[in-house]
PDB file of N, CA and C in Angstrom:
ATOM      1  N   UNK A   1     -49.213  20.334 -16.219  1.00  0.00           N
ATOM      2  CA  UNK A   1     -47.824  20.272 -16.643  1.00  0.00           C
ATOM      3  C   UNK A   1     -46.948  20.677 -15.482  1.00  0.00           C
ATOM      4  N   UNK A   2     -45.915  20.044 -15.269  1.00  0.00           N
ATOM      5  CA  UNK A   2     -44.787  20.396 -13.897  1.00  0.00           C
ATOM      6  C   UNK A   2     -43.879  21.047 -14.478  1.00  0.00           C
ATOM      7  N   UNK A   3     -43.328  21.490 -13.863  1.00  0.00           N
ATOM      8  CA  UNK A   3     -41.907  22.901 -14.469  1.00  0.00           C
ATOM      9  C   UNK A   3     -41.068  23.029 -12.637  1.00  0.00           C
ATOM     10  N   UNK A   4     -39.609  23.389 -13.144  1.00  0.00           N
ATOM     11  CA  UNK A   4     -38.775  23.475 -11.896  1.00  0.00           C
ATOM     12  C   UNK A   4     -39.546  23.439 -10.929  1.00  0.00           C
ATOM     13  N   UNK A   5     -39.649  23.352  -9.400  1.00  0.00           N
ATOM     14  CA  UNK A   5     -39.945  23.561  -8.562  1.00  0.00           C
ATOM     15  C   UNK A   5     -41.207  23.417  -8.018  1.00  0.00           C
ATOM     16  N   UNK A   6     -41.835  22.337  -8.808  1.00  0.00           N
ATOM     17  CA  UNK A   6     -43.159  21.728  -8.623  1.00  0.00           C
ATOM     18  C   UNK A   6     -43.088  20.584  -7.970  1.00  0.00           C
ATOM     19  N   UNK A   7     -43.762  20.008  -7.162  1.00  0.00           N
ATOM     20  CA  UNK A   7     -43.556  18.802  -6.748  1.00  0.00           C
ATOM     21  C   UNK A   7     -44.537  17.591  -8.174  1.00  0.00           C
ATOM     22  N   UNK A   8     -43.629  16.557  -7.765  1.00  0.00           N
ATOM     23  CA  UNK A   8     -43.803  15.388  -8.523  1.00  0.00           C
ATOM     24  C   UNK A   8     -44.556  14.341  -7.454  1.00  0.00           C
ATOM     25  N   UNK A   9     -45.669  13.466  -8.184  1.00  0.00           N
ATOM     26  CA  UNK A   9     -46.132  12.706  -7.635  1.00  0.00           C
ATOM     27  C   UNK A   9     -45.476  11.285  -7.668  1.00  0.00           C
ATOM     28  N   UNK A  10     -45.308  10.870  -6.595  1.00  0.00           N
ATOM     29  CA  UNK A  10     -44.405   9.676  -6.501  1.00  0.00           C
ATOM     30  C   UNK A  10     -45.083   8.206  -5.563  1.00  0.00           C
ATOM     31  N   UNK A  11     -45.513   6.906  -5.797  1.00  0.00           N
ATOM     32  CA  UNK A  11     -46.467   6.104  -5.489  1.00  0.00           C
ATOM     33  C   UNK A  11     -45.422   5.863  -4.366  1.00  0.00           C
ATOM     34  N   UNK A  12     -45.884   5.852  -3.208  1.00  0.00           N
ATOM     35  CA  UNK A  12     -45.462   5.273  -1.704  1.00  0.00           C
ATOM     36  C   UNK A  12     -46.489   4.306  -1.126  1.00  0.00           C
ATOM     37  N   UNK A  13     -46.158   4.460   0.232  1.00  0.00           N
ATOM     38  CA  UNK A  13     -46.423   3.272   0.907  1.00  0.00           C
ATOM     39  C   UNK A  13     -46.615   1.576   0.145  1.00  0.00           C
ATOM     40  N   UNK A  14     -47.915   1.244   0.232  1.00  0.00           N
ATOM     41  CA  UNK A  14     -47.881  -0.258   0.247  1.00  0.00           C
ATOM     42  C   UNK A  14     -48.092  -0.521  -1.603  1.00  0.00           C
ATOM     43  N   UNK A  15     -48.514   0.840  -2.336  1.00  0.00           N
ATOM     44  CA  UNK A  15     -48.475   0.702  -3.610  1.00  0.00           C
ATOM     45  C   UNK A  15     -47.344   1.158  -4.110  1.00  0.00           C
ATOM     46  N   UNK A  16     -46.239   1.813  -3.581  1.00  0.00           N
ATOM     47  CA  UNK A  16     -45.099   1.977  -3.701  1.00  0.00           C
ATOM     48  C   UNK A  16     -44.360   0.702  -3.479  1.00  0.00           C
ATOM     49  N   UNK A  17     -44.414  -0.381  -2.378  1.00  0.00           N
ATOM     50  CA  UNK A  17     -43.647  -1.450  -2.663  1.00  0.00           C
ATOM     51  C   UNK A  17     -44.031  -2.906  -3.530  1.00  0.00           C
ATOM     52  N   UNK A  18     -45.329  -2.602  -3.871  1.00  0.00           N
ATOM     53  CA  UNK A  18     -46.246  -3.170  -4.745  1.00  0.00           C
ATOM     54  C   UNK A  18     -45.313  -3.078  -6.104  1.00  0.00           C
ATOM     55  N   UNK A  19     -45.358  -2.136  -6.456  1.00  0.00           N
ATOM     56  CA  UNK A  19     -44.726  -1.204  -7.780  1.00  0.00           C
ATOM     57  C   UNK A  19     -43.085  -1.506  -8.031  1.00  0.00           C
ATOM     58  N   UNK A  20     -42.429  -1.617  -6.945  1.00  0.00           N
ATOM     59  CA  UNK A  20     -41.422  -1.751  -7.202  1.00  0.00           C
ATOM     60  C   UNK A  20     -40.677  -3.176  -7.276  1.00  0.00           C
ATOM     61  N   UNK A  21     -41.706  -4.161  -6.496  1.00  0.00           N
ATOM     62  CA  UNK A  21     -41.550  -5.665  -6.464  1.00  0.00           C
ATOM     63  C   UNK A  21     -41.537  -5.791  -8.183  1.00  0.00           C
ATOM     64  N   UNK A  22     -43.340  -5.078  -8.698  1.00  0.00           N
ATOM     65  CA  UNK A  22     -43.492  -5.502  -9.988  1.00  0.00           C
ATOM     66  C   UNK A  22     -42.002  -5.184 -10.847  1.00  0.00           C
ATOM     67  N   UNK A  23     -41.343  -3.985 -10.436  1.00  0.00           N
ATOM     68  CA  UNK A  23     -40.168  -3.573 -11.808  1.00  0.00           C
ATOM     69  C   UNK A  23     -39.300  -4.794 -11.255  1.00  0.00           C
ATOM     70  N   UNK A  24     -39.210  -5.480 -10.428  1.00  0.00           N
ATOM     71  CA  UNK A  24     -37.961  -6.047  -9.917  1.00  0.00           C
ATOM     72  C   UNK A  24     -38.415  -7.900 -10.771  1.00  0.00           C
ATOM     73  N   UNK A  25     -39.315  -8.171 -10.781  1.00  0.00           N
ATOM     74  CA  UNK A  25     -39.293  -9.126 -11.518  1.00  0.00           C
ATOM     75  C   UNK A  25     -39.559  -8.910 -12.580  1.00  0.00           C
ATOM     76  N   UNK A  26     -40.216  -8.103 -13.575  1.00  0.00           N
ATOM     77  CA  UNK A  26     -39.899  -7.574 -14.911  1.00  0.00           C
ATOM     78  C   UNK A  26     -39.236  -7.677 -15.611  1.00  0.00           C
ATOM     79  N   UNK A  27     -37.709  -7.211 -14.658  1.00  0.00           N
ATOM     80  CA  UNK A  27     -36.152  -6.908 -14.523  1.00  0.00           C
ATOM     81  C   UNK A  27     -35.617  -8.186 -14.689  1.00  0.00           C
ATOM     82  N   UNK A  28     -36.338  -9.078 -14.257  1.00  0.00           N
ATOM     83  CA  UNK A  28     -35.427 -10.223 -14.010  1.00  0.00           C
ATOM     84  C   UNK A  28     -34.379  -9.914 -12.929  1.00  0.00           C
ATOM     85  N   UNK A  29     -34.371  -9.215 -11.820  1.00  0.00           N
ATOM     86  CA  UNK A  29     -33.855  -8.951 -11.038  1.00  0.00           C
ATOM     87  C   UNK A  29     -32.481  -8.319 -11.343  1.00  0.00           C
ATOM     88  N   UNK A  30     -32.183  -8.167 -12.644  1.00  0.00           N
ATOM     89  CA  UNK A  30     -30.568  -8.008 -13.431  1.00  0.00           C
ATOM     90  C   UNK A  30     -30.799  -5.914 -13.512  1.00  0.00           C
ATOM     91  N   UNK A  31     -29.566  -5.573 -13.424  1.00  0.00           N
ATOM     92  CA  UNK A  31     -29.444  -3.901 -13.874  1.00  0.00           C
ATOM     93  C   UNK A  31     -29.644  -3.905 -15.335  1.00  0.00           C
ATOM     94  N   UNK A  32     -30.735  -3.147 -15.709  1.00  0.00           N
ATOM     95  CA  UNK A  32     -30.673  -3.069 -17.037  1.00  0.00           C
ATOM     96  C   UNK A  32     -29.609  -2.178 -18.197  1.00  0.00           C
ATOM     97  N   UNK A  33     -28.963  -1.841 -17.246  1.00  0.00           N
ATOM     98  CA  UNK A  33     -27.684  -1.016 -18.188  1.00  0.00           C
ATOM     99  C   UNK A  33     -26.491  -1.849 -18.341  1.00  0.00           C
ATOM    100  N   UNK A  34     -26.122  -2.593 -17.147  1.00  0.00           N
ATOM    101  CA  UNK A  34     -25.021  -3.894 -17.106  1.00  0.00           C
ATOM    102  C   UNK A  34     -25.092  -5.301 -16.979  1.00  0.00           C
ATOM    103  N   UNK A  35     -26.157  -5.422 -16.857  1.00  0.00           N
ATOM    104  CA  UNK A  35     -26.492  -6.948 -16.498  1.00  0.00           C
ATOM    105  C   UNK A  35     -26.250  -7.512 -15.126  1.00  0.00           C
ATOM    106  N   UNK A  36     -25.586  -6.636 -14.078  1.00  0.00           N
ATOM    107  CA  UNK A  36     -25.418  -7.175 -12.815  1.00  0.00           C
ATOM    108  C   UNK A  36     -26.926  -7.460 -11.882  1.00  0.00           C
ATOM    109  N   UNK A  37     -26.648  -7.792 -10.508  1.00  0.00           N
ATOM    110  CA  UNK A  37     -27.910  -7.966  -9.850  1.00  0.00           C
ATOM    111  C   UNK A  37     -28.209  -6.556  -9.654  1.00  0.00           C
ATOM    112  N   UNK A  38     -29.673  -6.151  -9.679  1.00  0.00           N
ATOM    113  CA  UNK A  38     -29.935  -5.152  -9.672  1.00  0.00           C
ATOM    114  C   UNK A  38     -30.637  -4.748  -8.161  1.00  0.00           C
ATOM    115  N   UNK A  39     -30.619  -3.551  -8.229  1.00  0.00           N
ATOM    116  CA  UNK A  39     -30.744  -3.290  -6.117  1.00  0.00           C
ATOM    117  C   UNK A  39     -31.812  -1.985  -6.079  1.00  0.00           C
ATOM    118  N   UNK A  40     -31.856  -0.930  -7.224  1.00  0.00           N
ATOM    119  CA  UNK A  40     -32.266   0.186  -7.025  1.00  0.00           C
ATOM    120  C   UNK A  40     -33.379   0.423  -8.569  1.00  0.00           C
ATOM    121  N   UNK A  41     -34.699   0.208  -8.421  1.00  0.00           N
ATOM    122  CA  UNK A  41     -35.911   0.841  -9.113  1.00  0.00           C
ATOM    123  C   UNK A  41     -35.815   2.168  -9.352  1.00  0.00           C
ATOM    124  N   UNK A  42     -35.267   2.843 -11.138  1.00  0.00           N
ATOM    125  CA  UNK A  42     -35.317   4.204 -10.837  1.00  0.00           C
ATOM    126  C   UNK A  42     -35.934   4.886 -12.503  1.00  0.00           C
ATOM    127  N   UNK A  43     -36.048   6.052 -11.983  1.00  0.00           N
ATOM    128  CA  UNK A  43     -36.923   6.416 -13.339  1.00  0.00           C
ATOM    129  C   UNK A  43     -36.253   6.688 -14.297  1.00  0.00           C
ATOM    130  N   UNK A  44     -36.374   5.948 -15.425  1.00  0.00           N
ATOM    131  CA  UNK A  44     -35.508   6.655 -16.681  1.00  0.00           C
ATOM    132  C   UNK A  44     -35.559   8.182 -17.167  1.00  0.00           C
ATOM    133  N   UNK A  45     -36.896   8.418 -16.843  1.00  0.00           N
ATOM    134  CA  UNK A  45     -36.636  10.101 -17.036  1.00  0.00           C
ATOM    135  C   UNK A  45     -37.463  10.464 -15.740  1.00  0.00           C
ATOM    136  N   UNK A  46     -36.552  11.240 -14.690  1.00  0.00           N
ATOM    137  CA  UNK A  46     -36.313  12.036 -13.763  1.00  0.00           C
ATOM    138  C   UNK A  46     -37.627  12.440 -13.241  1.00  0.00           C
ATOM    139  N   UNK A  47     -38.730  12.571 -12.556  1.00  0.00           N
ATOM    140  CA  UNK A  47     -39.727  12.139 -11.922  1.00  0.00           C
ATOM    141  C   UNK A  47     -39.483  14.449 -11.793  1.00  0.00           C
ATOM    142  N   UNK A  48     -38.546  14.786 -11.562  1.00  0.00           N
ATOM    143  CA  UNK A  48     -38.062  16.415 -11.812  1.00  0.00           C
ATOM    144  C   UNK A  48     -37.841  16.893 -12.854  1.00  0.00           C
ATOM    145  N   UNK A  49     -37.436  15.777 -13.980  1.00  0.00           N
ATOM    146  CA  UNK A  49     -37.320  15.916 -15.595  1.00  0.00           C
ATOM    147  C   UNK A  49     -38.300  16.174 -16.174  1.00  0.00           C
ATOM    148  N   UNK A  50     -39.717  16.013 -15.455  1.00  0.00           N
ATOM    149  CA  UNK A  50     -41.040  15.520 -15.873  1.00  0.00           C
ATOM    150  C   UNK A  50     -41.330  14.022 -16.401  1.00  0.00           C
ATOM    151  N   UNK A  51     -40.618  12.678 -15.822  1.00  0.00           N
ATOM    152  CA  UNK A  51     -40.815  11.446 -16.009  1.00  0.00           C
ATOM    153  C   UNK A  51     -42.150  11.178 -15.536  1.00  0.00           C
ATOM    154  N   UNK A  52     -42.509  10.298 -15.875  1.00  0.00           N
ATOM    155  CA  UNK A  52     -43.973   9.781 -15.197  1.00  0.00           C
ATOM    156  C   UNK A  52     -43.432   8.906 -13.641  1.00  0.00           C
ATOM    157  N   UNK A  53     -44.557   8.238 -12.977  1.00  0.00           N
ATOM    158  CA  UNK A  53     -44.205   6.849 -12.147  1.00  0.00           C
ATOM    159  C   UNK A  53     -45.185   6.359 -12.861  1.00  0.00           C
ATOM    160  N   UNK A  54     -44.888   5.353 -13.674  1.00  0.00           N
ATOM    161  CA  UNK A  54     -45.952   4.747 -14.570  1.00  0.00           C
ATOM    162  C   UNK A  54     -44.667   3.269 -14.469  1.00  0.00           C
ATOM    163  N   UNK A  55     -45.162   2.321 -14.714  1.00  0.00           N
ATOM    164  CA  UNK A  55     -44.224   1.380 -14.875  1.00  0.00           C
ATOM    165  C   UNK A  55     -43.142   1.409 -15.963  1.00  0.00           C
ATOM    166  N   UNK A  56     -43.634   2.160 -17.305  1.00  0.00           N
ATOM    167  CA  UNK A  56     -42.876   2.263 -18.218  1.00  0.00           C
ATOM    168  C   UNK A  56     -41.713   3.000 -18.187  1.00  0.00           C
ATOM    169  N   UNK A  57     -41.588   4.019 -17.040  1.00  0.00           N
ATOM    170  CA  UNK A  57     -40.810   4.969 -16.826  1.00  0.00           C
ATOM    171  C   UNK A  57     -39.839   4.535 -15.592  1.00  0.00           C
ATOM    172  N   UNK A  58     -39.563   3.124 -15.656  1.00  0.00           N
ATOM    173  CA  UNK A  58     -39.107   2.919 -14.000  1.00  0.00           C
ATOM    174  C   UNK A  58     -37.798   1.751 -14.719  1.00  0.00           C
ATOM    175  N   UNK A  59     -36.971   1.342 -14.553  1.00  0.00           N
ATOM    176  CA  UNK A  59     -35.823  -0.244 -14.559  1.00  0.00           C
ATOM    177  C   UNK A  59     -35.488  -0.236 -13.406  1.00  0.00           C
ATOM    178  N   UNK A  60     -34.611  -1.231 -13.512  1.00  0.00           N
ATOM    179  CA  UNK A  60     -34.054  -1.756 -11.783  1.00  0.00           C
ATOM    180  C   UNK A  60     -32.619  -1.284 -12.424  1.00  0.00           C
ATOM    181  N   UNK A  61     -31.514  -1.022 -11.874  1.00  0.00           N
ATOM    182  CA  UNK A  61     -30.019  -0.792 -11.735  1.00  0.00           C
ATOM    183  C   UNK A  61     -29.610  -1.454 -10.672  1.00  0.00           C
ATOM    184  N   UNK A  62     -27.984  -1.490 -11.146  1.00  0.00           N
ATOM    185  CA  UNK A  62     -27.486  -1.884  -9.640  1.00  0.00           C
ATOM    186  C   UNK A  62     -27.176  -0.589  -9.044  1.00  0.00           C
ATOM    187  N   UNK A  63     -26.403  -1.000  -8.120  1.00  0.00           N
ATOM    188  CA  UNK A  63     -25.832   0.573  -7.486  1.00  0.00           C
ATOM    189  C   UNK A  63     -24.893   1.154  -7.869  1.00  0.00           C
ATOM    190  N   UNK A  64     -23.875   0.741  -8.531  1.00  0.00           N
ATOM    191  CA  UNK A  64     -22.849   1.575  -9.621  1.00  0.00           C
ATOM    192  C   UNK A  64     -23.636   1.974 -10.600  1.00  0.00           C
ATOM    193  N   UNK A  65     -24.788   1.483 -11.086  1.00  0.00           N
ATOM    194  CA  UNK A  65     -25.117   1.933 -12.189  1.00  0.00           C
ATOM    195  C   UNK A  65     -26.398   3.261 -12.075  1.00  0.00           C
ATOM    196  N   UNK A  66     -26.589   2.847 -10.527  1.00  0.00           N
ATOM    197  CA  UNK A  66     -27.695   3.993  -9.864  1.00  0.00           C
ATOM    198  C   UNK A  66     -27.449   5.751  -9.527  1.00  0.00           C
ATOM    199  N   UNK A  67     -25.950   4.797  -8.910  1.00  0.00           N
ATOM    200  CA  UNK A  67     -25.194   6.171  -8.743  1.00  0.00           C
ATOM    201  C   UNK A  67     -24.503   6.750  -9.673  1.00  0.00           C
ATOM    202  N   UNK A  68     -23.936   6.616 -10.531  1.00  0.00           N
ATOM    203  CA  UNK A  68     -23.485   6.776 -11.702  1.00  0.00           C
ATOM    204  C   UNK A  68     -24.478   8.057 -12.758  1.00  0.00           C
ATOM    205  N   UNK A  69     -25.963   7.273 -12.806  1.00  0.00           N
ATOM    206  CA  UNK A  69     -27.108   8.013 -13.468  1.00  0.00           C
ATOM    207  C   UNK A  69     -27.419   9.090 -12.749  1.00  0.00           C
ATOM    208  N   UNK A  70     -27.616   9.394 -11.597  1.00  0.00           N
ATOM    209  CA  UNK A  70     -28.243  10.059 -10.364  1.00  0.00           C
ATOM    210  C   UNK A  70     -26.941  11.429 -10.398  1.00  0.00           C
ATOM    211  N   UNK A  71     -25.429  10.973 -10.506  1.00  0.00           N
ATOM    212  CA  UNK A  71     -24.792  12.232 -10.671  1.00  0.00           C
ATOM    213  C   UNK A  71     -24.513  12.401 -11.876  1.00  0.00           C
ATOM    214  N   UNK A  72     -24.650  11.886 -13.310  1.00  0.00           N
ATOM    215  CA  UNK A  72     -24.706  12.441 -14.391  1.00  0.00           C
ATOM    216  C   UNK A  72     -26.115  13.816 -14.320  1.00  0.00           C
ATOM    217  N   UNK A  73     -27.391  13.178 -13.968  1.00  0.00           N
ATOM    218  CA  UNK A  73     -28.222  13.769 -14.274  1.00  0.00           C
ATOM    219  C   UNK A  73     -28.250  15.240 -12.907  1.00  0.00           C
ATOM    220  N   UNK A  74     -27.759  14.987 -11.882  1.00  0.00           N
ATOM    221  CA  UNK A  74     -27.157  16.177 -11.393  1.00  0.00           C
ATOM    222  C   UNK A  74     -25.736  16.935 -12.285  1.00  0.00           C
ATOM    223  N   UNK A  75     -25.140  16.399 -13.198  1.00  0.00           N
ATOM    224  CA  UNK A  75     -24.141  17.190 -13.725  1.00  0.00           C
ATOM    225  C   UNK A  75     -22.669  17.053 -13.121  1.00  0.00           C
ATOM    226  N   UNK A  76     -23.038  15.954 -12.321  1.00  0.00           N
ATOM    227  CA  UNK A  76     -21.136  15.672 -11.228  1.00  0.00           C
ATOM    228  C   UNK A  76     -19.971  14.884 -11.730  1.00  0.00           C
ATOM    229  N   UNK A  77     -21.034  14.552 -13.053  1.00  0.00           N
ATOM    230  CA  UNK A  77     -19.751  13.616 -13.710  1.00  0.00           C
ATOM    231  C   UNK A  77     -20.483  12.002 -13.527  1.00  0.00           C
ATOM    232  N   UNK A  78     -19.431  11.034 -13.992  1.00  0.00           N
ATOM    233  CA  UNK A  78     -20.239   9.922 -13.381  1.00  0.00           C
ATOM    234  C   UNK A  78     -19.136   9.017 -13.644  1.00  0.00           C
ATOM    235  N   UNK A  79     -19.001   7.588 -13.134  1.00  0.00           N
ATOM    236  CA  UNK A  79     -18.484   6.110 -13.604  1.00  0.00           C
ATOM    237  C   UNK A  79     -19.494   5.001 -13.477  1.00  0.00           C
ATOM    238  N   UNK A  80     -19.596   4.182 -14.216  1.00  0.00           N
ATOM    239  CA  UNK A  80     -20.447   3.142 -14.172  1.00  0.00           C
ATOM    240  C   UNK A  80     -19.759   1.443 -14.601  1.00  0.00           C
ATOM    241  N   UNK A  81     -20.160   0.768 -14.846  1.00  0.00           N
ATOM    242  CA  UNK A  81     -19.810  -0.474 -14.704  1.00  0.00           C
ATOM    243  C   UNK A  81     -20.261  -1.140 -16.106  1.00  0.00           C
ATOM    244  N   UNK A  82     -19.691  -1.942 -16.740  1.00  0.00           N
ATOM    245  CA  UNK A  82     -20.016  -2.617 -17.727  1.00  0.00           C
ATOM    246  C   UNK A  82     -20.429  -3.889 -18.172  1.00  0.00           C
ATOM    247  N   UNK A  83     -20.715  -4.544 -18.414  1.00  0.00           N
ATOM    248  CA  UNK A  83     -21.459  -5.341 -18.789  1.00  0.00           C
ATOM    249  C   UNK A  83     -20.776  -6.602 -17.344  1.00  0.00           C
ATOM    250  N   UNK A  84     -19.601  -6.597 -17.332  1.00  0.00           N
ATOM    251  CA  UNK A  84     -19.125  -7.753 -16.346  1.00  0.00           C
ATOM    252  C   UNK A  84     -18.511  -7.085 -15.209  1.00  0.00           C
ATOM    253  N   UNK A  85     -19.626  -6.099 -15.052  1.00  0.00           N
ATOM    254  CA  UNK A  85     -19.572  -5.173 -13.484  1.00  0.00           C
ATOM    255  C   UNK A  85     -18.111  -4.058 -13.328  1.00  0.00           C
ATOM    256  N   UNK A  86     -17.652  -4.108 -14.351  1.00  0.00           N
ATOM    257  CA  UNK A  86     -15.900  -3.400 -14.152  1.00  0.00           C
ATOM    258  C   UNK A  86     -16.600  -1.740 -14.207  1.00  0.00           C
ATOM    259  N   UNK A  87     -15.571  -1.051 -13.490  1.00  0.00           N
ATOM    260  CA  UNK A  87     -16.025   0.774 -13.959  1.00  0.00           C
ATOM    261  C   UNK A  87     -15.683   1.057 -15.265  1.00  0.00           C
ATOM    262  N   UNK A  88     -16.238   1.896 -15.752  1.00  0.00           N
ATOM    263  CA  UNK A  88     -16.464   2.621 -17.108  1.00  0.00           C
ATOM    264  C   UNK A  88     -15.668   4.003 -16.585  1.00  0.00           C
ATOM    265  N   UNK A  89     -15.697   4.548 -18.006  1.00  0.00           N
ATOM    266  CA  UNK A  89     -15.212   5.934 -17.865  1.00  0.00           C
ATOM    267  C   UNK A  89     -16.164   7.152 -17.513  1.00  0.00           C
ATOM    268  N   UNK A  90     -17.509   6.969 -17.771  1.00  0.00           N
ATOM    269  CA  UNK A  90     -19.137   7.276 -18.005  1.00  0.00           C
ATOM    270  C   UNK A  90     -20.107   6.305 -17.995  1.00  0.00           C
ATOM    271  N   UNK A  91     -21.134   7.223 -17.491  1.00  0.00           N
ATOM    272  CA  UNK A  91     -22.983   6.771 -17.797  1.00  0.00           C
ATOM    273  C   UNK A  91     -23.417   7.304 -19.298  1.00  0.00           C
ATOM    274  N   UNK A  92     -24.055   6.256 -20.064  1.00  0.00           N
ATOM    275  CA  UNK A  92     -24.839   6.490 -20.887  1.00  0.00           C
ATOM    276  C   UNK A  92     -26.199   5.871 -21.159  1.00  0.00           C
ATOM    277  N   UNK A  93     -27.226   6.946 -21.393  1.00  0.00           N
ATOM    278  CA  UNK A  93     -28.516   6.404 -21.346  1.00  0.00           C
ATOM    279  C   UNK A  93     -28.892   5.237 -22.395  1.00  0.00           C
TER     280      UNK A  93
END
């Protein structure tokens, strides 16, 4: 079991881009929160949250919608984009 300050195992090198090709056609190449083109493979639950790297635990986003998740789940607030790419007021999972 991982708890704060444990390291998380995370698939790199050539099975790391293996892995992330696979989420990207999965994806249909689209952000799964807005439908835009998607750019960034990321874990739905936090790999520090205790997420897995399992495929099930991974979507593609775009990058409003990457960055958006990444400072909600740091606590900074967030804006994200909606279905026809415009900013939102918030990220929601």
């Amino acid at each position: 079991m991982s708890g704060p300050g444990s390291r998380h195992l995370r698939v790199t090198g050539h099975r790391g881009v293996a892995a992330r090709n696979r989420i990207r056609r999965r994806d249909s190449g689209v952000c799964q929160l807005c439908g835009r083109l998607g750019a960034h493979v990321d874990h739905v639950v936090p790999l520090s949250q205790g997420g897995s790297d399992d495929d099930e635990n991974k979507q593609l986003l775009c990058v409003e919608c990457h960055d958006a998740k990444s400072r909600a789940e740091r606590g900074l607030g967030a804006k994200g984009c909606d279905v026809d790419g415009n900013p939102t007021g918030g990220w929601k999972a």
